[in-house]
Protein backbone atom coordinates (compact mmCIF):
# COMPACT_ATOMS: atom_id res chain seq x y z
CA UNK A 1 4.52 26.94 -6.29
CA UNK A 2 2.12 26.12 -8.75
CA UNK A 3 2.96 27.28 -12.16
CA UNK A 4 -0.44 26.24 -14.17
CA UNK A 5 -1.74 28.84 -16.94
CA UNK A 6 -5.13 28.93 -18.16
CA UNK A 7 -5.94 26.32 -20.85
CA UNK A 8 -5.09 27.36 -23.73
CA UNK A 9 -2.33 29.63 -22.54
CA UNK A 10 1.23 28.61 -22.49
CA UNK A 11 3.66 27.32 -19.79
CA UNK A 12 0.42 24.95 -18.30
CA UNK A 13 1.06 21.88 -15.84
CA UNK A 14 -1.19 18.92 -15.64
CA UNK A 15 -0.87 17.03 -12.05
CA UNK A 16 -1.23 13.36 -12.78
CA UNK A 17 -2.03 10.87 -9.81
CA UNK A 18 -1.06 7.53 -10.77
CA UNK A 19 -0.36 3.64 -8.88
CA UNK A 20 3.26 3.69 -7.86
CA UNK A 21 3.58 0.68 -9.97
CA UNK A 22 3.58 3.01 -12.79
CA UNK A 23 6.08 5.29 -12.15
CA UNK A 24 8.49 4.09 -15.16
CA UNK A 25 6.34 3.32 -17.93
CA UNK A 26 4.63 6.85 -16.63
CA UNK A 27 7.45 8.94 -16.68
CA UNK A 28 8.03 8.14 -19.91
CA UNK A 29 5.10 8.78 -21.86
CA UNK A 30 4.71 12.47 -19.88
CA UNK A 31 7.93 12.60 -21.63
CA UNK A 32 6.70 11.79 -25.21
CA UNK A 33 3.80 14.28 -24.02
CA UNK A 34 5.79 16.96 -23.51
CA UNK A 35 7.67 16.54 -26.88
CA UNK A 36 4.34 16.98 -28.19
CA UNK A 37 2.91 19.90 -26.23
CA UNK A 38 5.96 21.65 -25.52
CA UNK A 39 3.46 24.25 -23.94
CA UNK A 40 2.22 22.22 -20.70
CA UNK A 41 4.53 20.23 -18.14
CA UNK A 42 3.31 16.80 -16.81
CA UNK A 43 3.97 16.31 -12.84
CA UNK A 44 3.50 13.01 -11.24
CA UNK A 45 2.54 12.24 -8.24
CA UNK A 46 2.84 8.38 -7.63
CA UNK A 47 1.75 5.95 -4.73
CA UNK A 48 -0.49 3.05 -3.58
CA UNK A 49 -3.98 3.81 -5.52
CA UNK A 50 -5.68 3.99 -2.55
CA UNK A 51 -3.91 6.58 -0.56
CA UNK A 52 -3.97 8.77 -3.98
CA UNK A 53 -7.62 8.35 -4.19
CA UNK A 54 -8.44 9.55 -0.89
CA UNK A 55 -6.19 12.45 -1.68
CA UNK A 56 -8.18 13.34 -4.32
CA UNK A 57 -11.70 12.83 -2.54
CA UNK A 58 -10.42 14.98 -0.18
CA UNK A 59 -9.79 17.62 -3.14
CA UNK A 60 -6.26 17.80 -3.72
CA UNK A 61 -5.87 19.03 -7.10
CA UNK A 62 -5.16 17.35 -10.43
CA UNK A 63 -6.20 16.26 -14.08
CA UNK A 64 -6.00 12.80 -14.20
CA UNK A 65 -6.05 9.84 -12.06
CA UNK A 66 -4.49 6.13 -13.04
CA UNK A 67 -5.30 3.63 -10.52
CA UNK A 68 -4.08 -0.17 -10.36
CA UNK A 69 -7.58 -1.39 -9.79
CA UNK A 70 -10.94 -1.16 -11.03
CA UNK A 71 -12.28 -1.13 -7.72
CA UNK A 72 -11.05 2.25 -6.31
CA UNK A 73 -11.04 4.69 -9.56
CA UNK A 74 -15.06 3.06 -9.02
CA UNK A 75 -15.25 4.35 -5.35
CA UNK A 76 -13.93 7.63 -6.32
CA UNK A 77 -16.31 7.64 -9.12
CA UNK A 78 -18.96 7.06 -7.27
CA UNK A 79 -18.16 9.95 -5.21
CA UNK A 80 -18.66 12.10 -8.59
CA UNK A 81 -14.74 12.53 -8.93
CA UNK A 82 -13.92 11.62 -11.91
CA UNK A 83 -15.71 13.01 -15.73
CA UNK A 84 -17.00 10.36 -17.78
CA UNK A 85 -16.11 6.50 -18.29
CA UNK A 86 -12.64 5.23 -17.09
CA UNK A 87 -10.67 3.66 -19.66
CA UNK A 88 -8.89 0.40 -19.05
CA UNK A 89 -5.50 0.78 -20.80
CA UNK A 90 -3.00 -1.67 -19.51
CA UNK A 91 -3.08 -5.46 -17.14
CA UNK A 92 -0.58 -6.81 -15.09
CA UNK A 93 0.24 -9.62 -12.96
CA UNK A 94 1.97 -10.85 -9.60
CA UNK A 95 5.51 -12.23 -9.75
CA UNK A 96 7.64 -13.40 -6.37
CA UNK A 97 10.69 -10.74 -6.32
CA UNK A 98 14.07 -12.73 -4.95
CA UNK A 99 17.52 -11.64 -4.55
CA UNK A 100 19.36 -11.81 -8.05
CA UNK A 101 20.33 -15.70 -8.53
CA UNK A 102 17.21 -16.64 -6.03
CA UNK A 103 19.91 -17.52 -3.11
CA UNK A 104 16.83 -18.55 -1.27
CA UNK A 105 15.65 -21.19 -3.33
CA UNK A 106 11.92 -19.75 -3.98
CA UNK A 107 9.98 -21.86 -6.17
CA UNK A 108 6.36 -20.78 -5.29
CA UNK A 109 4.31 -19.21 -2.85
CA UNK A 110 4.05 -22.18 -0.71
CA UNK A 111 7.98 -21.32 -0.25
CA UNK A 112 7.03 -18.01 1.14
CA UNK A 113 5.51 -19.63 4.62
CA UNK A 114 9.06 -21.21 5.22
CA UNK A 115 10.35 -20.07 8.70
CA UNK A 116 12.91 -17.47 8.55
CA UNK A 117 11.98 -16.33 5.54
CA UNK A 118 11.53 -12.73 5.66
CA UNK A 119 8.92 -11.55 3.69
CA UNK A 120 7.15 -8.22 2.48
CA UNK A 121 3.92 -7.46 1.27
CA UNK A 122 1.95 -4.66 0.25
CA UNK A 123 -0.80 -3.39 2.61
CA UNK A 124 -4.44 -4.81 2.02
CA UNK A 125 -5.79 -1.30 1.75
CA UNK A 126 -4.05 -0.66 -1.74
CA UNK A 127 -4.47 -2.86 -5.01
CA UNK A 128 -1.26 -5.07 -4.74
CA UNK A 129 -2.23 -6.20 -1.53
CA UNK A 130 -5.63 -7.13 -2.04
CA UNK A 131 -4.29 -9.16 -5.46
CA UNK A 132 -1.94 -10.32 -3.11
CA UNK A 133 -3.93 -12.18 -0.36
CA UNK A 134 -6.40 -13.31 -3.15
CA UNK A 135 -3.73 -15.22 -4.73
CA UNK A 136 -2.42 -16.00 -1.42
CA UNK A 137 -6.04 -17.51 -0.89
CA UNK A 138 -6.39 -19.43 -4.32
CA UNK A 139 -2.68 -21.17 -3.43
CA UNK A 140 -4.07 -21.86 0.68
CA UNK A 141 -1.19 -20.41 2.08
CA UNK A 142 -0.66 -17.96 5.08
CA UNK A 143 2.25 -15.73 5.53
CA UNK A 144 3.25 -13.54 8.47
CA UNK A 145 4.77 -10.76 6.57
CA UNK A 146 8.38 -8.58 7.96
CA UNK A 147 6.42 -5.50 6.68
CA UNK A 148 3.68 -4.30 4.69
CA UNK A 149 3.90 -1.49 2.44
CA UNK A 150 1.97 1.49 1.39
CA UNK A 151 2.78 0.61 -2.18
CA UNK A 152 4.04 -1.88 -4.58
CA UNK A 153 6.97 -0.45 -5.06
CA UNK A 154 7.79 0.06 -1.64
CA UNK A 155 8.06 -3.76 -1.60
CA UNK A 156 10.44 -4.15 -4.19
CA UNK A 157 12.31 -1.57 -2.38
CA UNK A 158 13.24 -3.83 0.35
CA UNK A 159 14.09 -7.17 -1.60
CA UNK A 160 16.33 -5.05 -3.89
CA UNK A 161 17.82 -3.43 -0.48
CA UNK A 162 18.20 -6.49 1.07
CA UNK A 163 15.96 -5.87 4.07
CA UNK A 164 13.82 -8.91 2.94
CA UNK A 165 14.45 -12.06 1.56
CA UNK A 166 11.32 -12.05 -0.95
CA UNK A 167 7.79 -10.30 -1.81
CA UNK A 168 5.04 -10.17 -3.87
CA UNK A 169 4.67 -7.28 -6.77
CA UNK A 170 3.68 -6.76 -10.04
CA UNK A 171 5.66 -8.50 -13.14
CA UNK A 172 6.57 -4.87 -14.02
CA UNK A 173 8.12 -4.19 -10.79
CA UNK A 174 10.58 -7.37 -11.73
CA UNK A 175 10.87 -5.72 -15.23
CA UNK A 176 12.27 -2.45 -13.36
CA UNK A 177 14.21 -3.96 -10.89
CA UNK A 178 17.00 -5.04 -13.66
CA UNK A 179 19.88 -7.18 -12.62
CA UNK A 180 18.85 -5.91 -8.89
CA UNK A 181 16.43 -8.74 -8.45
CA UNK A 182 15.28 -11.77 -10.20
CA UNK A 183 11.63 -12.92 -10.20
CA UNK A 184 9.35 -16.23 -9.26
CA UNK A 185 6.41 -16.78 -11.84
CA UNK A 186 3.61 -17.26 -10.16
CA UNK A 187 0.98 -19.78 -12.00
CA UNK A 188 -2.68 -18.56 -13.57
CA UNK A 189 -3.95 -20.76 -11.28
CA UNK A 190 -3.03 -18.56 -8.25
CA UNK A 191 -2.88 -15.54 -10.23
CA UNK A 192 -4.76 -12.43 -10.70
CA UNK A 193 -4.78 -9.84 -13.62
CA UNK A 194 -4.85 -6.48 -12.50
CA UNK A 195 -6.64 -4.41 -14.54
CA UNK A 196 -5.71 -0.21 -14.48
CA UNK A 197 -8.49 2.22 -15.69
CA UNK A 198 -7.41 5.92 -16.46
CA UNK A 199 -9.66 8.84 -16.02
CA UNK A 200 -10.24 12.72 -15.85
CA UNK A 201 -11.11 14.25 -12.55
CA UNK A 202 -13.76 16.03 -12.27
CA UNK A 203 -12.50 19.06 -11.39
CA UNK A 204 -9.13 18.85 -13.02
CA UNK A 205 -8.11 22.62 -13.52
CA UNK A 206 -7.04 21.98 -17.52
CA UNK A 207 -9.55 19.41 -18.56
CA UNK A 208 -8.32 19.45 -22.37
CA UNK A 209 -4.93 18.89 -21.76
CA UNK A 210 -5.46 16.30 -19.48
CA UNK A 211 -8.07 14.41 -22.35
CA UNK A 212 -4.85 14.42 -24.16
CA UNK A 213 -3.29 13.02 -21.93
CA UNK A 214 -5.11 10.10 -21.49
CA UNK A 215 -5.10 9.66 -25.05
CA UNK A 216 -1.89 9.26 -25.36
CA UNK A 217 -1.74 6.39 -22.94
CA UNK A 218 -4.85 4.46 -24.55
CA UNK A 219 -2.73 4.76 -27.70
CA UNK A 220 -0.04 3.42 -29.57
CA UNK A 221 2.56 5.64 -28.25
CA UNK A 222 1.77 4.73 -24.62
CA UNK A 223 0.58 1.29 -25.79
CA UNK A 224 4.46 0.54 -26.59
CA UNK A 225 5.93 2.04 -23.45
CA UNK A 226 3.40 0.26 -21.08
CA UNK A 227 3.84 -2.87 -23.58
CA UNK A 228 7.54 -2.50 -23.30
CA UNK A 229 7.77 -1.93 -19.31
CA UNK A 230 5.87 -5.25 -19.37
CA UNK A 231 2.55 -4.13 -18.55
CA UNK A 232 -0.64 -6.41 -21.16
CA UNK A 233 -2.98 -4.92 -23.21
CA UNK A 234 -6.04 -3.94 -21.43
């Protein structure tokens, strides 16, 4: 049930849609926002950038949208969905994902399109996929994924589970993993920086509290945590 007040009233909740590749360095800072409003709640809602967008276009409600690319927050923007200029706040990278100690023996993405490897990718529809088969592109190889997955995280998911033998996510989702997985760098030559803009909706029911929000992740509080859950500066 949704518990939202008015703005300016007490016990408010802002919905935030953000890339599933998020989801850590996220939780914290609506964490740190909290401390700081202790008046309004933060709820996530996390998953490929894409599939969130459409969600929104569609009108599902919330404040503030965080995409992994610059390319859909611009579609949905286009669409009159979002108030004002996006903000850029945070870049990230691809990294190979292994099995801790890289049992495997993946040195690059050439290593990928070795048979019987199993390996999973993100879908092309959302952002890690398309950086994905760029890269893939840049290095000229071709891989015949296991899977491919609605989000980046969703990858990960299966190395870490063992279901796949290696995949293709951000750096961060290496960072999260821990001692669960270990990670292939992949070199700026192949590479692609992902770039994540933030941005009101257009509609979001409590448009100052969700300004706030925002600020706090273009800013040094949420600078750290993204900074620290391996995300670059914008």
């Amino acid at each position: 049930m949704d518990s939202r007040g008015s703005a300016g009233g007490a016990d408010r909740t802002i919905v935030v849609f953000a890339a599933a590749s998020l989801t850590g360095a996220f939780t914290e800072i609506g964490q740190r926002f909290e401390a700081e409003h202790p008046d309004t709640t933060v709820t996530f809602n996390f998953a490929g950038s894409s599939a969130l967008a459409t969600q929104l276009a569609e009108g599902a409600p919330a404040d503030v949208f965080a995409a992994a690319d610059e390319a859909t927050m611009a579609k949905l923007a286009a669409t009159g969905g979002v108030a004002g200029s996006p903000t850029v706040f945070a870049t990230n990278e691809l990294a190979i994902i292994v099995a801790p100690g890289n049992p495997k023996a993946v040195r690059s993405l050439a290593d990928l399109a070795r048979p019987g490897l199993l390996v999973v990718l993100a879908a092309p529809q959302v952002p890690a996929g398309t950086y994905t088969q760029q890269a893939l592109g840049r290095a000229g190889v071709t891989l015949a994924p296991v899977s491919r997955e609605n989000d980046v995280k969703a990858v990960a998911a299966k190395v870490v589970s063992g279901e796949a033998d290696a995949g293709i996510v951000y750096r961060t989702d290496v960072e999260a993993a821990g001692g669960r997985a270990a990670g292939v760098a992949i070199p700026a030559t192949f590479n692609v920086t992902a770039r994540y803009p933030i941005a009101v909706t257009t509609h979001a029911p409590d448009p100052d509290d969700a300004a706030a929000f925002v600020a706090i992740v273009a800013g040094p509080v949420g600078q750290d945590i993204l900074a620290r859950a391996g995300f670059g500066p914008p």
